[in-house]
N, C-alpha and C. Protein backbone atom coordinates (compact mmCIF):
# COMPACT_ATOMS: atom_id res chain seq x y z
N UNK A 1 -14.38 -23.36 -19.64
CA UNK A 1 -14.86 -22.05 -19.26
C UNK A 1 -15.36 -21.36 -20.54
N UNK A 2 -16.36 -20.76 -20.33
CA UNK A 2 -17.29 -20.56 -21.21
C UNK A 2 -16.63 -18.66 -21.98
N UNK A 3 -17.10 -18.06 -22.74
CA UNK A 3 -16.03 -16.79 -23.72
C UNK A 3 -16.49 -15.79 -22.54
N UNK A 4 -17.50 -15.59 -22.66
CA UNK A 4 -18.05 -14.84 -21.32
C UNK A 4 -17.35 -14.70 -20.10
N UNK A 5 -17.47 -15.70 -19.38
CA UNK A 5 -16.89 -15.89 -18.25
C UNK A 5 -15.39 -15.61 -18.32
N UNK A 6 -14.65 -16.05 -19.41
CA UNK A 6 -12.96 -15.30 -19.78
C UNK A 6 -12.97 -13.85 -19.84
N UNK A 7 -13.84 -13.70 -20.60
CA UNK A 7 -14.08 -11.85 -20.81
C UNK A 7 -14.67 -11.32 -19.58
N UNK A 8 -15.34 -11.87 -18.70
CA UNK A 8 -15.66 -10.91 -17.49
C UNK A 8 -14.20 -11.06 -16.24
N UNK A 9 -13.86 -12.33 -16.44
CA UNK A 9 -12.89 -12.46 -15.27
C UNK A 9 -11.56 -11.31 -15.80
N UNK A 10 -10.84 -10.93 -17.24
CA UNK A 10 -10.15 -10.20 -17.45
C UNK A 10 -10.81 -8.84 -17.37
N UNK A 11 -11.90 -8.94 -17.52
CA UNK A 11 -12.27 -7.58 -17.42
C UNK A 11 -12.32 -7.30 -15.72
N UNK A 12 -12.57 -7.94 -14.98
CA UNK A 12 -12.55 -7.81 -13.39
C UNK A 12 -11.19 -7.68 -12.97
N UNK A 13 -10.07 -8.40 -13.58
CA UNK A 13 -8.71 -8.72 -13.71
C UNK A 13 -7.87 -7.32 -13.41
N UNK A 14 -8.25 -6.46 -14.67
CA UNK A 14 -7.94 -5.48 -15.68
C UNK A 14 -8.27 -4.38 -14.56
N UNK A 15 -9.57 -4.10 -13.76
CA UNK A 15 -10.41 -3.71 -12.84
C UNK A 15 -9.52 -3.02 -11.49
N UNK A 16 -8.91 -4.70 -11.06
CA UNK A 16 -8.37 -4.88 -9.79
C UNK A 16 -6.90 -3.99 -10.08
N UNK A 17 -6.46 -4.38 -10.89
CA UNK A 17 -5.04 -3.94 -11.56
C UNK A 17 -4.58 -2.23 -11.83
N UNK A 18 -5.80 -1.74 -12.34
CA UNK A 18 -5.94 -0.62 -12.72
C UNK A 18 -6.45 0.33 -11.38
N UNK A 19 -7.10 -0.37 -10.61
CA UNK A 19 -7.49 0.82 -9.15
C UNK A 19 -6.63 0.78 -8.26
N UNK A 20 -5.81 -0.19 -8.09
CA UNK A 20 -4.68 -0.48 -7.22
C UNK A 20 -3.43 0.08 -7.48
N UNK A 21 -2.78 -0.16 -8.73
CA UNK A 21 -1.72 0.44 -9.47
C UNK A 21 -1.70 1.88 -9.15
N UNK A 22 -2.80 1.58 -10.25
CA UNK A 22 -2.92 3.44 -10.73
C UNK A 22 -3.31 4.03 -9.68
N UNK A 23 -4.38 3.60 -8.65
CA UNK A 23 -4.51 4.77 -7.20
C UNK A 23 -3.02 5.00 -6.45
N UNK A 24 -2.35 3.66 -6.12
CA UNK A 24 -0.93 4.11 -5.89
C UNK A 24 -0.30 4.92 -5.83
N UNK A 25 0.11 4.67 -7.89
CA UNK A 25 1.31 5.52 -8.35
C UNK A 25 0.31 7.21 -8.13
N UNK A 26 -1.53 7.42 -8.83
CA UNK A 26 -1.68 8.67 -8.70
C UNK A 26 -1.39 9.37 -7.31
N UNK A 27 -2.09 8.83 -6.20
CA UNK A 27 -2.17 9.51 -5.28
C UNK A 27 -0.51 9.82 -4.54
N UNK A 28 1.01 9.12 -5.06
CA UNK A 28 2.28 9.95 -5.12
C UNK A 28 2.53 11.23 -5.91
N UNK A 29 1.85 10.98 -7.20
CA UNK A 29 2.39 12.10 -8.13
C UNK A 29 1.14 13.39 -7.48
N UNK A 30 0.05 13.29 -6.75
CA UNK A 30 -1.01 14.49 -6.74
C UNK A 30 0.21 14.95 -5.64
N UNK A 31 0.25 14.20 -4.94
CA UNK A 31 0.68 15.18 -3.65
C UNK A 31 2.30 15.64 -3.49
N UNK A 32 3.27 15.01 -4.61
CA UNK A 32 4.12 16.10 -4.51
C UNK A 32 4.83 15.82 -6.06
N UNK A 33 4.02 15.49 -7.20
CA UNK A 33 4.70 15.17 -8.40
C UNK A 33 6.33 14.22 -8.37
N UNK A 34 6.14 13.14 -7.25
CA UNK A 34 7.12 12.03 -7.00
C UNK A 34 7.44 11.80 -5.72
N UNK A 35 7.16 10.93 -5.33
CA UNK A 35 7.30 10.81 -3.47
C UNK A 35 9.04 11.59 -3.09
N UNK A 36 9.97 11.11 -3.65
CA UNK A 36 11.09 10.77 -3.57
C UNK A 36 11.88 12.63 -4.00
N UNK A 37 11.28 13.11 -5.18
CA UNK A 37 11.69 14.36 -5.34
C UNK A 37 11.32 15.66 -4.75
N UNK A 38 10.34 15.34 -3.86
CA UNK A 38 10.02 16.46 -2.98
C UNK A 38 11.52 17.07 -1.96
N UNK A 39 11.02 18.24 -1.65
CA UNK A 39 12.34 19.47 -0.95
C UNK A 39 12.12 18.78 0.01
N UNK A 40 11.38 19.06 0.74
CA UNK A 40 10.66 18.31 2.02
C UNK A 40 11.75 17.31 2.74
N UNK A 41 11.05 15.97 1.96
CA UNK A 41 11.40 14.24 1.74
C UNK A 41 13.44 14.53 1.61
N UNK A 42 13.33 15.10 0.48
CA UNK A 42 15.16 15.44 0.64
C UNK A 42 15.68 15.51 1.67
N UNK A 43 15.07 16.81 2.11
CA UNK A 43 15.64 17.36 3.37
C UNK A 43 15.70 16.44 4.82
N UNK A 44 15.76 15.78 4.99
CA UNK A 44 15.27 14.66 5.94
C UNK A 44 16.21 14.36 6.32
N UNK A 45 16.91 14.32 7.65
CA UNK A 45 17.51 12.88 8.04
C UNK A 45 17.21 11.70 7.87
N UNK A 46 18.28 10.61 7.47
CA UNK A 46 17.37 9.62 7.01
C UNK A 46 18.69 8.41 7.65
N UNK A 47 17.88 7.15 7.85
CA UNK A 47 18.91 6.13 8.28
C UNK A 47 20.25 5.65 7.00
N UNK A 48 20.68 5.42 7.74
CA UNK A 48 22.10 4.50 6.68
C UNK A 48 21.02 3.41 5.93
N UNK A 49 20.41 3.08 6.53
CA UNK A 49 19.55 1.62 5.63
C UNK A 49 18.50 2.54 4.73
N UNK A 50 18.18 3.48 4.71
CA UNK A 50 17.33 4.14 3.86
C UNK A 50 17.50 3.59 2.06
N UNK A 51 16.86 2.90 1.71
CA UNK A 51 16.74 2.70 0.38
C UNK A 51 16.91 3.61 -0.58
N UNK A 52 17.58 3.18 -1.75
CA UNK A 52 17.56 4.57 -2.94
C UNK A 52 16.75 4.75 -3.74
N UNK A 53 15.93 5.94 -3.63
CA UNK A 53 14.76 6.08 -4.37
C UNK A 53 14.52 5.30 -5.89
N UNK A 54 15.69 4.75 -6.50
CA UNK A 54 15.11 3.76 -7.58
C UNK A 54 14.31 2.56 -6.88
N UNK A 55 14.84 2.18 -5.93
CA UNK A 55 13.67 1.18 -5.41
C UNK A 55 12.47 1.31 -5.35
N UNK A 56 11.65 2.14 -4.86
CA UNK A 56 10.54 2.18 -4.63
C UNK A 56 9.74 1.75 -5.49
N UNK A 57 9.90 2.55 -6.76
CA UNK A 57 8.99 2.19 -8.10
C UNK A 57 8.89 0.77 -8.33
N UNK A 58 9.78 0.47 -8.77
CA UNK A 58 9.96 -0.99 -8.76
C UNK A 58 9.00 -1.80 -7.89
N UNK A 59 9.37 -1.56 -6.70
CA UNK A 59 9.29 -2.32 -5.43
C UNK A 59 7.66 -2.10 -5.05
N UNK A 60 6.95 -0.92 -5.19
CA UNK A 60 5.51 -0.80 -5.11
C UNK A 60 4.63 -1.36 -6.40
N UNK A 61 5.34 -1.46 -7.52
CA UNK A 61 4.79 -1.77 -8.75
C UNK A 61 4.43 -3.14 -8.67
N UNK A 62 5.48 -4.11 -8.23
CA UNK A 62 5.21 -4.95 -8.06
C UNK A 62 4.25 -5.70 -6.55
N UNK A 63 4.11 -5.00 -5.40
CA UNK A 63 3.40 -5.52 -4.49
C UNK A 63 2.20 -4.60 -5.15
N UNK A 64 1.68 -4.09 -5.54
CA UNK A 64 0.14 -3.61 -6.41
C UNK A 64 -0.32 -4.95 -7.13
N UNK A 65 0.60 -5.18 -7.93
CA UNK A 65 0.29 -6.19 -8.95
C UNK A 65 -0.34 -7.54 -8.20
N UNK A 66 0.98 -7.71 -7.13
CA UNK A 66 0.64 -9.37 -6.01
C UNK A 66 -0.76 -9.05 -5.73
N UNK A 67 -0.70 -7.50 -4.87
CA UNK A 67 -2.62 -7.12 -4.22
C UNK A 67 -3.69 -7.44 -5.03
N UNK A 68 -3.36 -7.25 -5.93
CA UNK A 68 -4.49 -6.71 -7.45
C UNK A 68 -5.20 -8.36 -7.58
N UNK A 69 -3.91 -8.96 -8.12
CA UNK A 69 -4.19 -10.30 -8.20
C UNK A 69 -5.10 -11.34 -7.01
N UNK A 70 -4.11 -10.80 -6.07
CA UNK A 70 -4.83 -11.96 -4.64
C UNK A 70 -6.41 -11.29 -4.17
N UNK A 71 -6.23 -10.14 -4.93
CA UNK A 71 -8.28 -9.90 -4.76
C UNK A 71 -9.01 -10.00 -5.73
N UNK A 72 -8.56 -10.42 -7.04
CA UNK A 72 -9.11 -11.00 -8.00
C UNK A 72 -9.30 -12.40 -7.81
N UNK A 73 -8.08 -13.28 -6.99
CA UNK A 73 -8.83 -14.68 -6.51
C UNK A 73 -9.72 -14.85 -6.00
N UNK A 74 -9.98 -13.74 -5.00
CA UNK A 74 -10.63 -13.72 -4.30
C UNK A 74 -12.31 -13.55 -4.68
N UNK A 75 -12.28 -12.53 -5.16
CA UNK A 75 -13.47 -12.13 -5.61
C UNK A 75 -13.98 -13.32 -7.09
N UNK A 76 -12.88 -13.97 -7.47
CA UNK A 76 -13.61 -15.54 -8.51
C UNK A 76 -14.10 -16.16 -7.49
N UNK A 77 -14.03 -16.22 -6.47
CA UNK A 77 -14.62 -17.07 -5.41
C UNK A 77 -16.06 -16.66 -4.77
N UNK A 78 -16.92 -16.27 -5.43
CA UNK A 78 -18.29 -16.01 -5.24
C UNK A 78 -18.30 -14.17 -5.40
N UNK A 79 -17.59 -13.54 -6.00
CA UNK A 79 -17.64 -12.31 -6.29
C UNK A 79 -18.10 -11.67 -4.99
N UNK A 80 -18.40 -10.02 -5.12
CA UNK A 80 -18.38 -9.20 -4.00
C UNK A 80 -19.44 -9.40 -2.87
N UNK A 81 -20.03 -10.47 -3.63
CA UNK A 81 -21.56 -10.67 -2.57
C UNK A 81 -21.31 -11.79 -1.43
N UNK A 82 -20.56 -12.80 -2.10
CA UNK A 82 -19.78 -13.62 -1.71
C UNK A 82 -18.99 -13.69 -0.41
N UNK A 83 -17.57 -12.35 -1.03
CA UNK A 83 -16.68 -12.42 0.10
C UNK A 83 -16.83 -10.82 0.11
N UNK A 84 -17.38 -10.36 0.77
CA UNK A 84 -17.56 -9.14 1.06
C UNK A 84 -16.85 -8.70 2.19
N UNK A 85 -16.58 -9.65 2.98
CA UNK A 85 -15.71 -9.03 4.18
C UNK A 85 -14.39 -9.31 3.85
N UNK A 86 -13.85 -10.22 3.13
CA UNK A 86 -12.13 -10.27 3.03
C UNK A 86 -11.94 -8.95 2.05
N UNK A 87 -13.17 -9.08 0.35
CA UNK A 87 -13.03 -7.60 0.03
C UNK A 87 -12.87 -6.23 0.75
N UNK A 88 -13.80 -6.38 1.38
CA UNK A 88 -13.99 -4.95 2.15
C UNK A 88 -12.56 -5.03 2.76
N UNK A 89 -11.92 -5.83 3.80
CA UNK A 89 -11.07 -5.94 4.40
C UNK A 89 -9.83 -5.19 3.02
N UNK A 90 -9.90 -5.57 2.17
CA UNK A 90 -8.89 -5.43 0.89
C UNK A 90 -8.96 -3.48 0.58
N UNK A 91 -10.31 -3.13 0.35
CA UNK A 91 -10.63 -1.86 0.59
C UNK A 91 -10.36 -1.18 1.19
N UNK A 92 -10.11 -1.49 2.45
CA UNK A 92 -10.18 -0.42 3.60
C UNK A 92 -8.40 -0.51 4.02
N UNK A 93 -7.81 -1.39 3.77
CA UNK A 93 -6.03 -1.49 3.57
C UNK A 93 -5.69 -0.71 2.12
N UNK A 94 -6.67 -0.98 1.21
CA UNK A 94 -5.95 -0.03 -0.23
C UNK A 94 -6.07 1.70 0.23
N UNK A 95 -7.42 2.13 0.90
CA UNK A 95 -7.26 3.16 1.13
C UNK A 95 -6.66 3.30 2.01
N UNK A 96 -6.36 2.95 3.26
CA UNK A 96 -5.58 3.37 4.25
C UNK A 96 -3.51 3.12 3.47
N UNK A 97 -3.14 2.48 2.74
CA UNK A 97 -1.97 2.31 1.52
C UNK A 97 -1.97 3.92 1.03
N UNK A 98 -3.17 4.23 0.18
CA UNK A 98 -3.07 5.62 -0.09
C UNK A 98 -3.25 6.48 0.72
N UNK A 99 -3.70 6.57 1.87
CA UNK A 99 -3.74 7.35 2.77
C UNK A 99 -2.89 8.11 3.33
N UNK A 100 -1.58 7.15 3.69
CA UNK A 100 -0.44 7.32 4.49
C UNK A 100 0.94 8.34 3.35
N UNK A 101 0.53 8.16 1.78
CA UNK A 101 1.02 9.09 0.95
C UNK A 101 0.84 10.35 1.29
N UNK A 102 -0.41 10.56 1.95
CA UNK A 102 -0.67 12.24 1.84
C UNK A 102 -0.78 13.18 3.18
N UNK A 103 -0.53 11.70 4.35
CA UNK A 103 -0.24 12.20 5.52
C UNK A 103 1.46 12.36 6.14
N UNK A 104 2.06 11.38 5.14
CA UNK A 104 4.04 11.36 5.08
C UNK A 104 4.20 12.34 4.54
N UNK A 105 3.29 12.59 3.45
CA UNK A 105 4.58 13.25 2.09
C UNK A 105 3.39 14.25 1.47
N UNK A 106 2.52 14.37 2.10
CA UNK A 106 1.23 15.78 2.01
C UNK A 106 1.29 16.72 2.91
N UNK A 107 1.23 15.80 4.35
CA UNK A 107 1.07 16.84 5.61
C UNK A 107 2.37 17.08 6.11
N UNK A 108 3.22 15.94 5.50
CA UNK A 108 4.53 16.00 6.30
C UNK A 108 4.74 15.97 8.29
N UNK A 109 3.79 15.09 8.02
CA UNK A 109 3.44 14.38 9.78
C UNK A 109 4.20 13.39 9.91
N UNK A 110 5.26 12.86 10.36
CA UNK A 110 5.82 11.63 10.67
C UNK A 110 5.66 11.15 11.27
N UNK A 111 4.72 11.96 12.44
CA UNK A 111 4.22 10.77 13.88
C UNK A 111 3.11 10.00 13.48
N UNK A 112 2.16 11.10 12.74
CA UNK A 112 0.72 10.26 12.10
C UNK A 112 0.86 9.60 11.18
N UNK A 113 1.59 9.96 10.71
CA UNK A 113 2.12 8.50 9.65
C UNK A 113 2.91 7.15 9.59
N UNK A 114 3.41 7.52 11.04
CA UNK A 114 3.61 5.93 11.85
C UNK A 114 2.76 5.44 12.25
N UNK A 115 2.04 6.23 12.69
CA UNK A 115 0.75 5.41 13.54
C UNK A 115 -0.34 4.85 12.85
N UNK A 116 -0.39 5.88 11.55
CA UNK A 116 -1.16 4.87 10.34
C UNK A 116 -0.60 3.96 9.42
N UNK A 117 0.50 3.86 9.40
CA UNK A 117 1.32 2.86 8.77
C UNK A 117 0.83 1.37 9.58
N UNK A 118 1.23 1.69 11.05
CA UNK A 118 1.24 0.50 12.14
C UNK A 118 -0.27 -0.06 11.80
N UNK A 119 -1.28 1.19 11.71
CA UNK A 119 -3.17 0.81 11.65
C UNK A 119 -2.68 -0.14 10.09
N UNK A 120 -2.34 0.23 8.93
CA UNK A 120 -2.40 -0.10 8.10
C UNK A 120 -2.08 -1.39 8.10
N UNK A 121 -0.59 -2.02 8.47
CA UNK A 121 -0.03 -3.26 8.71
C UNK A 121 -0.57 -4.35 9.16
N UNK A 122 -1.62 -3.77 10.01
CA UNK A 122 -2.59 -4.94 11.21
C UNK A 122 -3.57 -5.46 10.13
N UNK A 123 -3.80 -4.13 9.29
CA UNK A 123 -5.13 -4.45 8.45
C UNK A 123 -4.54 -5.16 7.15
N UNK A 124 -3.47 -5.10 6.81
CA UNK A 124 -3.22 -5.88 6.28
C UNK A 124 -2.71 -7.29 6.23
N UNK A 125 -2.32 -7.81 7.35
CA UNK A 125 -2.76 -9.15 8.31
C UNK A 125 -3.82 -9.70 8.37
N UNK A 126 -4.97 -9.11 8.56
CA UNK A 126 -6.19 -9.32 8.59
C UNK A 126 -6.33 -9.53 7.45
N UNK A 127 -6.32 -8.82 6.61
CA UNK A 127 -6.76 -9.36 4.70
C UNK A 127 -6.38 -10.27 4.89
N UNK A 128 -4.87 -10.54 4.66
CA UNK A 128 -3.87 -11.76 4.29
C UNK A 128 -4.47 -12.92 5.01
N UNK A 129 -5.17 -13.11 6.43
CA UNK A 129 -5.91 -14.20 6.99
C UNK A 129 -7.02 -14.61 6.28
N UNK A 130 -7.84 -13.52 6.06
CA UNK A 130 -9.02 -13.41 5.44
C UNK A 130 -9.47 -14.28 3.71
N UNK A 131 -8.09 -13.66 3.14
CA UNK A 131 -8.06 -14.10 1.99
C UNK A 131 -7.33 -15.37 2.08
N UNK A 132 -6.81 -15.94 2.97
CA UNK A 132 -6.00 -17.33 3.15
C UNK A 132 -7.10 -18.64 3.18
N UNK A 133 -8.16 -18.11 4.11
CA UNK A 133 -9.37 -18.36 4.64
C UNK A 133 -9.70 -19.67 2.69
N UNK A 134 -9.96 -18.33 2.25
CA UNK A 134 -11.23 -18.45 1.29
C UNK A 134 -10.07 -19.09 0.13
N UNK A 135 -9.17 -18.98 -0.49
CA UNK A 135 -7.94 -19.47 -1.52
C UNK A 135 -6.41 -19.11 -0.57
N UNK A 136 -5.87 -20.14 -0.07
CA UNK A 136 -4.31 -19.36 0.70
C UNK A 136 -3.66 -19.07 -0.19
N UNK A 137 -3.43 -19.27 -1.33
CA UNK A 137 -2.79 -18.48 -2.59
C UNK A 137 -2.89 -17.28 -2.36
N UNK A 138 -4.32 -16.56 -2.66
CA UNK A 138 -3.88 -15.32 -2.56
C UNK A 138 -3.33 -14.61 -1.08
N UNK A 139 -3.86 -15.20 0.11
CA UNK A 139 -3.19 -14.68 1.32
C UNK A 139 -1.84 -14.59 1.01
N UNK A 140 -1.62 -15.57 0.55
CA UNK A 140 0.21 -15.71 0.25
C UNK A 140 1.36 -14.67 -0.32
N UNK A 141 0.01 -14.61 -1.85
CA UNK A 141 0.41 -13.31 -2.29
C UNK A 141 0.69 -12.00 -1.80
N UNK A 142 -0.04 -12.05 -0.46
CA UNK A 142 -0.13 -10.49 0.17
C UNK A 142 1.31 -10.62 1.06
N UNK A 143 1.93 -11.54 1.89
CA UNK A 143 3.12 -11.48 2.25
C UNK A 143 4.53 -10.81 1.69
N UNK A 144 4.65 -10.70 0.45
CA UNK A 144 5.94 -9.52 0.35
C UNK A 144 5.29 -8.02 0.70
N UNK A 145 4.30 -8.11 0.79
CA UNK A 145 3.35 -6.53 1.02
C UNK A 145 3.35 -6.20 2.50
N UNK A 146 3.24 -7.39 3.42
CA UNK A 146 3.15 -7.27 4.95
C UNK A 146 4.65 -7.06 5.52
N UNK A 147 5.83 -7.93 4.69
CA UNK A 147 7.05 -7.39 4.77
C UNK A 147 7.36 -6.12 4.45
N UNK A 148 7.06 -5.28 3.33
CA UNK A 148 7.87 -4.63 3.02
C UNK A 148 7.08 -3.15 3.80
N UNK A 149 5.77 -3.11 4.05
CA UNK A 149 5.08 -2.02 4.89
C UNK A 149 5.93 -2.29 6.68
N UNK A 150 6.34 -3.64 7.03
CA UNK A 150 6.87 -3.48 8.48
C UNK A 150 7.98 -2.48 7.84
N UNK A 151 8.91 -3.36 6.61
CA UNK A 151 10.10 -2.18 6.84
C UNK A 151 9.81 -0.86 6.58
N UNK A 152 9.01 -0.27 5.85
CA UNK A 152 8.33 0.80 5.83
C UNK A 152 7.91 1.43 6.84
N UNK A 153 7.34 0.52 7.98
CA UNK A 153 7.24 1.14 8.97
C UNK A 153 8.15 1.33 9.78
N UNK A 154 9.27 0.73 9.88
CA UNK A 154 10.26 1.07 10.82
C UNK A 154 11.25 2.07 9.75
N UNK A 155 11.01 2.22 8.81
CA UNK A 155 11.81 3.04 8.19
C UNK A 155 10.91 4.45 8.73
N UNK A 156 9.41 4.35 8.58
CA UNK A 156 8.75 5.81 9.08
C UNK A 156 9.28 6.28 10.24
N UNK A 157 9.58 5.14 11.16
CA UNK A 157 9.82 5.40 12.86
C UNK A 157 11.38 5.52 12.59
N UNK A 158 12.15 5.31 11.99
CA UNK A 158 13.84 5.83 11.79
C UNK A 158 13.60 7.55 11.35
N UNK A 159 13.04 7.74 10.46
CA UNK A 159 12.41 9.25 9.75
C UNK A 159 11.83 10.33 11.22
N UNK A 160 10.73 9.73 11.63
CA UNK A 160 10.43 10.45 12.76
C UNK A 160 11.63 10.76 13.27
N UNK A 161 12.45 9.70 14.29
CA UNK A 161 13.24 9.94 15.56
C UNK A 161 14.29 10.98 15.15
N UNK A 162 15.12 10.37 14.25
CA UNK A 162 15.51 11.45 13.36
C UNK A 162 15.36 12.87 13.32
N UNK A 163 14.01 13.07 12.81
CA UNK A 163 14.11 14.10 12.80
C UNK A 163 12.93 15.22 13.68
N UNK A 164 12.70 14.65 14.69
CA UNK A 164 11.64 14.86 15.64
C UNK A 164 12.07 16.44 16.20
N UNK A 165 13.58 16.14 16.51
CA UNK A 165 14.23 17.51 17.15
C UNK A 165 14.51 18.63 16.12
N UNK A 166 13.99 18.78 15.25
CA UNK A 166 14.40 19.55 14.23
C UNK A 166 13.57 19.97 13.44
N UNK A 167 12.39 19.87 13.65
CA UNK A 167 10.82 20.63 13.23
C UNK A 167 10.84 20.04 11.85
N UNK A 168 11.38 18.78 11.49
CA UNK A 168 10.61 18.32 10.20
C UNK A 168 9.86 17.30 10.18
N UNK A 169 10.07 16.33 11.61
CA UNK A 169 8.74 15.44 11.93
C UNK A 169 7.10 16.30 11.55
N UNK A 170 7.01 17.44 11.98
CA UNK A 170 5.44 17.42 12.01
C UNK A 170 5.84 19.15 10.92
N UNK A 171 6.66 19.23 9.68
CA UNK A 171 6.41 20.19 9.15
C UNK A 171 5.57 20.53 8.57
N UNK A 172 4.21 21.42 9.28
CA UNK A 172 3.07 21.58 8.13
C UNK A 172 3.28 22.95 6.88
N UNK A 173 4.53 23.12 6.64
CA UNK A 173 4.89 24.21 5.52
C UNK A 173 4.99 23.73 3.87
């Protein structure tokens, strides 16, 4: 492999890593300066299985990284012109990923944020096929991500039921 081609693939690398990560972690800290330390999010009924907010970091840091990567395989595989639909497919799950930050823990909607969690999950199935398709490595990669958004999602739907009777499912304050 030619110096070029090393230097563009880290630089594409570097690319994937940095919009994924960093859109992540930013779009937690815009909307309440830490998912986990908001009054809000505190205030919650929450299940016995509810995770302790040291997890998360951890735990999203690293499924960014798996994403980042398995669409960088992807895209060595004839770049965006190439696979434009497993990309796009990759796109439209990263934003709908950030999305669901600012409709949980922005709008403080718990119903719409199950229901986009659930949209999100499908679409991320679909990548994970998509990208299996073209390298199954990276599909592969996307599997601790499809796990840990189901429990996410049934953790959203424990959060709702919870607290549905008690005006903090849909608090827009």
């Amino acid at each position: 492999m030619e110096l070029r081609t090393i230097v563009i693939n880290c630089v594409v690398l570097v690319v994937f890593v940095t919009v994924t990560l960093g859109g992540g972690f930013s779009t937690t800290f815009f909307v309440t300066n830490g998912f986990t330390d908001s009054d809000w999010y505190n205030n919650l009924t929450k299940p016995d299985w509810n995770p302790p907010p040291a997890v998360f970091t951890p735990m999203w840091s690293t499924l960014y990284i798996l994403m980042a990567v398995a669409a960088f395989l992807i895209w060595r595989q004839g770049g965006f012109k190439k696979q434009a639909l497993p990309l796009a497919a990759y796109f439209i799950q990263l934003a709908l990923n950030f999305t669901w930050v600012f409709i949980f823990n922005g709008a403080h909607d718990l119903l719409a944020a199950l229901i986009e969690i659930w949209i999100l999950w499908v679409i991320i199935i679909l990548t994970a096929v998509l990208f299996g398709r073209v390298k199954i490595i990276a599909g592969l990669l996307l599997i601790p991500y499809i796990l840990w958004v189901a429990f996410a999602g049934s953790l959203n739907y424990a959060f709702y039921s919870l607290n549905k009777d008690n005006g903090a499912a849909t608090d827009t304050s």
